[in-house]
N, C-alpha and C. Protein backbone atom coordinates (compact mmCIF):
# COMPACT_ATOMS: atom_id res chain seq x y z
N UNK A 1 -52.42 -33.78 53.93
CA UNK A 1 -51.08 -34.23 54.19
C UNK A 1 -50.94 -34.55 55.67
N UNK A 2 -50.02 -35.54 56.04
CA UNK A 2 -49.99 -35.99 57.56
C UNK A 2 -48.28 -36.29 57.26
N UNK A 3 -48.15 -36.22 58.58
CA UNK A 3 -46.95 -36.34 59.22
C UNK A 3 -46.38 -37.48 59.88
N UNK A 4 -45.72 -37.89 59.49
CA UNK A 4 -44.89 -38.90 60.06
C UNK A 4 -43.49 -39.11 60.80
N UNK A 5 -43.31 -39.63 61.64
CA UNK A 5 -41.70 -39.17 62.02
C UNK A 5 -40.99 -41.04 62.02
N UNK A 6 -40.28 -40.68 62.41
CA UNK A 6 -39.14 -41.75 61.82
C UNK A 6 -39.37 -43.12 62.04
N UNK A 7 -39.41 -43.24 63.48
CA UNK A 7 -39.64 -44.72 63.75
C UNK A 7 -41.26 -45.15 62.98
N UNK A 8 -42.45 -44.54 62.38
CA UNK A 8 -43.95 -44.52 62.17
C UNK A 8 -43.02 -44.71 60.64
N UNK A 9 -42.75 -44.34 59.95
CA UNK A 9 -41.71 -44.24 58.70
C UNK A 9 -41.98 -45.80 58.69
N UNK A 10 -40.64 -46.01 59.55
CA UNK A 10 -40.01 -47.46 59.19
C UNK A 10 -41.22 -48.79 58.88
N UNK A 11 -42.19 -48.33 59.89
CA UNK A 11 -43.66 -49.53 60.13
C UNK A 11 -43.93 -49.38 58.86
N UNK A 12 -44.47 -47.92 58.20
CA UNK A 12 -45.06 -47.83 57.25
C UNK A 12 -44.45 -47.97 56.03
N UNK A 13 -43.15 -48.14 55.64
CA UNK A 13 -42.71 -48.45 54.40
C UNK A 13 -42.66 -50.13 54.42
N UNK A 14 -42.63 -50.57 55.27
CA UNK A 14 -42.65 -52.39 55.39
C UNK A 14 -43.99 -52.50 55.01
N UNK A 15 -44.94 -52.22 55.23
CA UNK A 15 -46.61 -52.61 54.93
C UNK A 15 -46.87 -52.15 53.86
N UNK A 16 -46.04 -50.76 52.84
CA UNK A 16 -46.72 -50.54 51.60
C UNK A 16 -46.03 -51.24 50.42
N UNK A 17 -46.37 -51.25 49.43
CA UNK A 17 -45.86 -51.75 48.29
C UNK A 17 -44.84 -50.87 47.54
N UNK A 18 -44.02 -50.75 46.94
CA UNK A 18 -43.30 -50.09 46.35
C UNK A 18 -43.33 -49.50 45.10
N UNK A 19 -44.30 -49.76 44.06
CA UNK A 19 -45.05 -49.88 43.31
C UNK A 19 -46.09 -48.79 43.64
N UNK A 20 -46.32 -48.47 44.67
CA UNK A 20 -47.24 -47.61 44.74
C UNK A 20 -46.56 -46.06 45.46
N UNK A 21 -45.46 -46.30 46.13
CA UNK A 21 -45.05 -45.27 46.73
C UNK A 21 -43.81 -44.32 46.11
N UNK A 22 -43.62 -42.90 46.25
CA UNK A 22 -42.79 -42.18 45.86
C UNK A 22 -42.18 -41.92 47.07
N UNK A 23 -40.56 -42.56 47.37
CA UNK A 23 -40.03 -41.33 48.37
C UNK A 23 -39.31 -39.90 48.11
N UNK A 24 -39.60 -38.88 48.52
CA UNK A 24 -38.79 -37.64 48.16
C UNK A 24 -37.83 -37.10 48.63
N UNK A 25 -36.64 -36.59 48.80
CA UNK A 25 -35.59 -36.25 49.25
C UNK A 25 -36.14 -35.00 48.90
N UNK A 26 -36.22 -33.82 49.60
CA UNK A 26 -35.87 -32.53 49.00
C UNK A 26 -34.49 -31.53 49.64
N UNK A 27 -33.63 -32.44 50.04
CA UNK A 27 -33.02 -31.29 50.69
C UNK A 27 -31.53 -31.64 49.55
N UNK A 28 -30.40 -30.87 49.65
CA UNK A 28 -29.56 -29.90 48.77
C UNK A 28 -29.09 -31.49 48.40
N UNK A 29 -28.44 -31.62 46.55
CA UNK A 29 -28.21 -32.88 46.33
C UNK A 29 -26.79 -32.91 47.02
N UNK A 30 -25.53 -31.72 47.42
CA UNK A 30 -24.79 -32.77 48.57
C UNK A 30 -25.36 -32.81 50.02
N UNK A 31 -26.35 -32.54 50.32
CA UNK A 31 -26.49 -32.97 51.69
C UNK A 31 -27.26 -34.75 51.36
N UNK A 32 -28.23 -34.75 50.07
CA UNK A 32 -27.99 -35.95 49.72
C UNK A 32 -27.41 -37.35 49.57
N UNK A 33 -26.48 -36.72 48.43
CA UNK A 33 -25.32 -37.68 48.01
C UNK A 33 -24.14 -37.88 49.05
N UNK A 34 -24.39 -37.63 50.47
CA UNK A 34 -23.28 -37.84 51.45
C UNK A 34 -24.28 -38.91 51.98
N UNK A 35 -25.39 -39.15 52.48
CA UNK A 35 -26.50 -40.22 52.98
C UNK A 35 -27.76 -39.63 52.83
N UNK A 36 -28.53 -40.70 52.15
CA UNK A 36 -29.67 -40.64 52.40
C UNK A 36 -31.07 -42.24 52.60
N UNK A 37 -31.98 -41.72 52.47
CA UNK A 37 -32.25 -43.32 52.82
C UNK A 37 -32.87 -44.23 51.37
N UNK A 38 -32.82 -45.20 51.63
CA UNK A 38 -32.71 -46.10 50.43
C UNK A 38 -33.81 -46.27 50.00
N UNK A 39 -33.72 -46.08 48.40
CA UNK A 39 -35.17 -46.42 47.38
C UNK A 39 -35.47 -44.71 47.57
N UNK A 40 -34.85 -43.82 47.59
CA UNK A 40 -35.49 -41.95 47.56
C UNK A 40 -34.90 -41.11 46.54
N UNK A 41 -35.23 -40.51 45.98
CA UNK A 41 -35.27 -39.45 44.67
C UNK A 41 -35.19 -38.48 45.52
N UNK A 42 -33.92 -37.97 44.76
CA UNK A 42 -33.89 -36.74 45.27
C UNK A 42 -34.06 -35.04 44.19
N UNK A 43 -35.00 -34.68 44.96
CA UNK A 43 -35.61 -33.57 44.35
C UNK A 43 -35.18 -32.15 44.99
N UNK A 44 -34.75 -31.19 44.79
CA UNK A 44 -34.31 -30.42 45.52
C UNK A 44 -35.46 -29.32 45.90
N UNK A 45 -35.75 -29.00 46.69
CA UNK A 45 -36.88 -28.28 47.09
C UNK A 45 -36.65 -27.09 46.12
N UNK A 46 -35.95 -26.21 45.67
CA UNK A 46 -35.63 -25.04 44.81
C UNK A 46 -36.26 -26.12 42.73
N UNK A 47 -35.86 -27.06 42.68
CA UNK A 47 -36.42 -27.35 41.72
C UNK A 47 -38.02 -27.96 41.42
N UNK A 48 -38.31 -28.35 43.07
CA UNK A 48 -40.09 -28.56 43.15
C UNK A 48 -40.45 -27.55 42.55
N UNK A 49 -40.12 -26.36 43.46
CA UNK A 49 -40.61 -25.22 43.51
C UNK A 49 -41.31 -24.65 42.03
N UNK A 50 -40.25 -24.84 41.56
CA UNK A 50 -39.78 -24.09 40.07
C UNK A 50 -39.98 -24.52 38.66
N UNK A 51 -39.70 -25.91 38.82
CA UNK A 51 -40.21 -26.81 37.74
C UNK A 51 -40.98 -28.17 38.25
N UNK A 52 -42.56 -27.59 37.60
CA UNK A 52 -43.72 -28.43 38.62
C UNK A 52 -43.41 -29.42 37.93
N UNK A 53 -44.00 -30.33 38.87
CA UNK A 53 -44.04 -32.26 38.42
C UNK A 53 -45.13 -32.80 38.08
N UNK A 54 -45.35 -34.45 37.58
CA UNK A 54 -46.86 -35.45 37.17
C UNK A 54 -46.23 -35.82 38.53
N UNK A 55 -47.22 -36.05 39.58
CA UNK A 55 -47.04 -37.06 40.53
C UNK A 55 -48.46 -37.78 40.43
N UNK A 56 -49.41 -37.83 39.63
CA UNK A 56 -50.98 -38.83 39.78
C UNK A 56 -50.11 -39.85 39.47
N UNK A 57 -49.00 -40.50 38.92
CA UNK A 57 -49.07 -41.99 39.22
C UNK A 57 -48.74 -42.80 40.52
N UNK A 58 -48.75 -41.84 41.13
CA UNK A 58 -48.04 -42.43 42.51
C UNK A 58 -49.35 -42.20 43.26
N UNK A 59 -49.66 -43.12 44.25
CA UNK A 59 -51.17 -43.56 45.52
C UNK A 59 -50.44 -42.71 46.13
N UNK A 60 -49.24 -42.93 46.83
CA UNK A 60 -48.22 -42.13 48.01
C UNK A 60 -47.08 -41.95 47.67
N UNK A 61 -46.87 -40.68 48.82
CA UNK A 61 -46.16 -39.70 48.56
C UNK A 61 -45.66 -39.47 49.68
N UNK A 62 -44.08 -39.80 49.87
CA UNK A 62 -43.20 -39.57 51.47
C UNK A 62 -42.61 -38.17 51.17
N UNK A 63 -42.74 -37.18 51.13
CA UNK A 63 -41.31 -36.05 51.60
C UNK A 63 -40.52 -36.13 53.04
N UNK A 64 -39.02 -35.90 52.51
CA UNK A 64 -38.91 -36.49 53.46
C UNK A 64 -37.64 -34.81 53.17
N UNK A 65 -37.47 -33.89 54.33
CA UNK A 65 -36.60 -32.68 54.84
C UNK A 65 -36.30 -32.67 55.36
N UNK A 66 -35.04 -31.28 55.70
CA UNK A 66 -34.50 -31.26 57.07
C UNK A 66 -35.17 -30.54 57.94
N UNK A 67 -35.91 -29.96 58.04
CA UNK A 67 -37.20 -28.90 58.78
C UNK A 67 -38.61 -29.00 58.41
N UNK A 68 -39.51 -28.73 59.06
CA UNK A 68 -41.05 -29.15 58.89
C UNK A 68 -41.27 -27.83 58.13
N UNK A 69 -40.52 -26.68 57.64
CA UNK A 69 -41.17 -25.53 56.97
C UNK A 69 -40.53 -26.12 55.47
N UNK A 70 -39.65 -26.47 54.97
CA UNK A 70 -39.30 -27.20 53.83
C UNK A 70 -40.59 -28.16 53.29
N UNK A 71 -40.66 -29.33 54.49
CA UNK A 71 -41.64 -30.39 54.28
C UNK A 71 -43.04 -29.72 53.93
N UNK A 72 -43.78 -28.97 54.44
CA UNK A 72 -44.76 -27.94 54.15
C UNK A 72 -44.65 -27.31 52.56
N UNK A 73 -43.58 -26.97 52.52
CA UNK A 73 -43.80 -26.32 50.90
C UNK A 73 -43.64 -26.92 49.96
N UNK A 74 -42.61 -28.59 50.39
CA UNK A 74 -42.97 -29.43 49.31
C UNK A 74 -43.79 -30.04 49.20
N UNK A 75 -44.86 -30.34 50.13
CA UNK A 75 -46.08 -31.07 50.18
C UNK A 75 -46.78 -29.86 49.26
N UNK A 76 -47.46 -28.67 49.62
CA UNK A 76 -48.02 -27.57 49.58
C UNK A 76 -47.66 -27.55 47.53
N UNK A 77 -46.27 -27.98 46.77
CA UNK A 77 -46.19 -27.84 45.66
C UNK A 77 -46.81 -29.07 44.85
N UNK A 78 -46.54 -30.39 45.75
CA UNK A 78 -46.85 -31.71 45.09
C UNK A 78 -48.57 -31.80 45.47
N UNK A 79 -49.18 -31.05 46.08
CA UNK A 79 -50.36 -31.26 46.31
C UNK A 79 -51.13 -31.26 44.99
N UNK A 80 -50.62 -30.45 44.50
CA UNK A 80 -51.05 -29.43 43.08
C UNK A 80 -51.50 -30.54 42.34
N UNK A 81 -50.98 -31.70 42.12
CA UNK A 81 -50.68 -33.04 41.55
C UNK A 81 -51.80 -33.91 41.98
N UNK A 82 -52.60 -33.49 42.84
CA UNK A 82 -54.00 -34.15 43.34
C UNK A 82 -53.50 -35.84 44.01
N UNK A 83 -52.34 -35.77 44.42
CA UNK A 83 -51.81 -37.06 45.17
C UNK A 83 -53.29 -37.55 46.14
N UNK A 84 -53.02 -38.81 46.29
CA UNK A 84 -53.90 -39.03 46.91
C UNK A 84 -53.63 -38.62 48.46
N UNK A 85 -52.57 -39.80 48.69
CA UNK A 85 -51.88 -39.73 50.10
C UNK A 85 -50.26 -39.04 50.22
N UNK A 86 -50.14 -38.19 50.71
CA UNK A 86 -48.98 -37.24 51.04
C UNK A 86 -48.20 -37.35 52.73
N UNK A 87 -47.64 -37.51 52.48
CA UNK A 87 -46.71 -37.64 54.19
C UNK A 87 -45.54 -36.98 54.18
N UNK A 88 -45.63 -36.32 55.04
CA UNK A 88 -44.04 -35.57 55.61
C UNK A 88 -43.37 -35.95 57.00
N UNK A 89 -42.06 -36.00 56.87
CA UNK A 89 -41.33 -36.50 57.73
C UNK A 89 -40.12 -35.44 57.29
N UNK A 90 -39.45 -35.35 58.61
CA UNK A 90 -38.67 -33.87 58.79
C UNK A 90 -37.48 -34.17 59.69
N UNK A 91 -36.42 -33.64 59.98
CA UNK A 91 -35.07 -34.23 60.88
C UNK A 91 -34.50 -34.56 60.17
N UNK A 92 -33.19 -34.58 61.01
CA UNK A 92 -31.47 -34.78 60.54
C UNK A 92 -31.60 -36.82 60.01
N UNK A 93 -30.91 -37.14 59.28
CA UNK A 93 -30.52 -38.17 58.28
C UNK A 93 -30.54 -39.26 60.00
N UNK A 94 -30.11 -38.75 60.86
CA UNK A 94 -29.68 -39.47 62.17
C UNK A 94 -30.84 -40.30 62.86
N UNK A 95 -31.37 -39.38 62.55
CA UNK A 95 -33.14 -40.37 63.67
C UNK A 95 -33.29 -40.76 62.79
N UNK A 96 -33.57 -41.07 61.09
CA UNK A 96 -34.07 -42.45 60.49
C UNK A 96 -33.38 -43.26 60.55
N UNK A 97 -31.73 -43.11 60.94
CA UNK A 97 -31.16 -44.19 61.17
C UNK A 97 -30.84 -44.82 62.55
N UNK A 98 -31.31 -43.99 63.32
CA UNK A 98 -32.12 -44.72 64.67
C UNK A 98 -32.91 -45.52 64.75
N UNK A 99 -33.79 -45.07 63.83
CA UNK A 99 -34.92 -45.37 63.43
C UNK A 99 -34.81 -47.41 63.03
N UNK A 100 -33.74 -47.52 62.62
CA UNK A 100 -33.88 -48.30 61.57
C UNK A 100 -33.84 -48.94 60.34
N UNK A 101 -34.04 -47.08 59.92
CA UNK A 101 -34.34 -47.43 58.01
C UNK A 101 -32.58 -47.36 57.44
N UNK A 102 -32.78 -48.15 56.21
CA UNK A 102 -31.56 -48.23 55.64
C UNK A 102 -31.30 -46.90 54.79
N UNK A 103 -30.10 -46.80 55.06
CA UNK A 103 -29.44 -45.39 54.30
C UNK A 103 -28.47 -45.98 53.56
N UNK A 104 -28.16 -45.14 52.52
CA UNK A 104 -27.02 -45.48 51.72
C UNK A 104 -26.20 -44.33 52.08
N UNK A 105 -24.77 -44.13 52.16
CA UNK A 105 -23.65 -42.90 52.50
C UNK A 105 -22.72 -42.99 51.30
N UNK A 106 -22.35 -42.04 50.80
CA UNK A 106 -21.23 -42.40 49.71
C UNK A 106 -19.84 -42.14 50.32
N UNK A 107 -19.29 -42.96 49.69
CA UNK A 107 -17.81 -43.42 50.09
C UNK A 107 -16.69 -42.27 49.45
């Protein structure tokens, strides 16, 4: 698993295919459903945990948390899944949208 942070994010979702990539939300579904960034599933780290997942159809794999000890244990559960490529990215909703990347916010 490797790490990515926000602005390295933005490069790297323009160059991959979509088709091949999973993004993950794991943090609480309202810290979610207030913004998050666009094209991401949100998984709540308490349900990774708890009820394991198929992730072999997916090449890559973004988690994306609010702390790098979250990002760690959801990588650490989806590994299980023999992903090929795994990336974590960690921080407040704010630097990806520094960043660039599009978020959706609900109204």
């Amino acid at each position: 698993m490797k790490k990515i942070d926000a602005a390295d994010l933005k490069q790297f979702l323009q160059k991959l295919p979509d088709s091949s990539l999973l993004m993950i939300d794991v943090r609480t579904p309202e810290e979610y459903n207030a913004e998050h960034i666009d094209n991401t599933h949100n998984l709540p780290l308490v349900d990774l945990l708890t009820k394991p997942k198929d992730f072999t159809t997916y090449k890559t794999i973004v988690v994306l948390a609010k702390t790098k000890d979250e990002a760690l244990k959801a990588c650490k559960a989806i590994a299980l899944s023999r992903t090929q490529e795994l990336y974590y990215s960690f921080g407040s909703i704010d630097s990806y949208v520094k960043s660039g990347i599009r978020t959706i916010k609900s109204h």
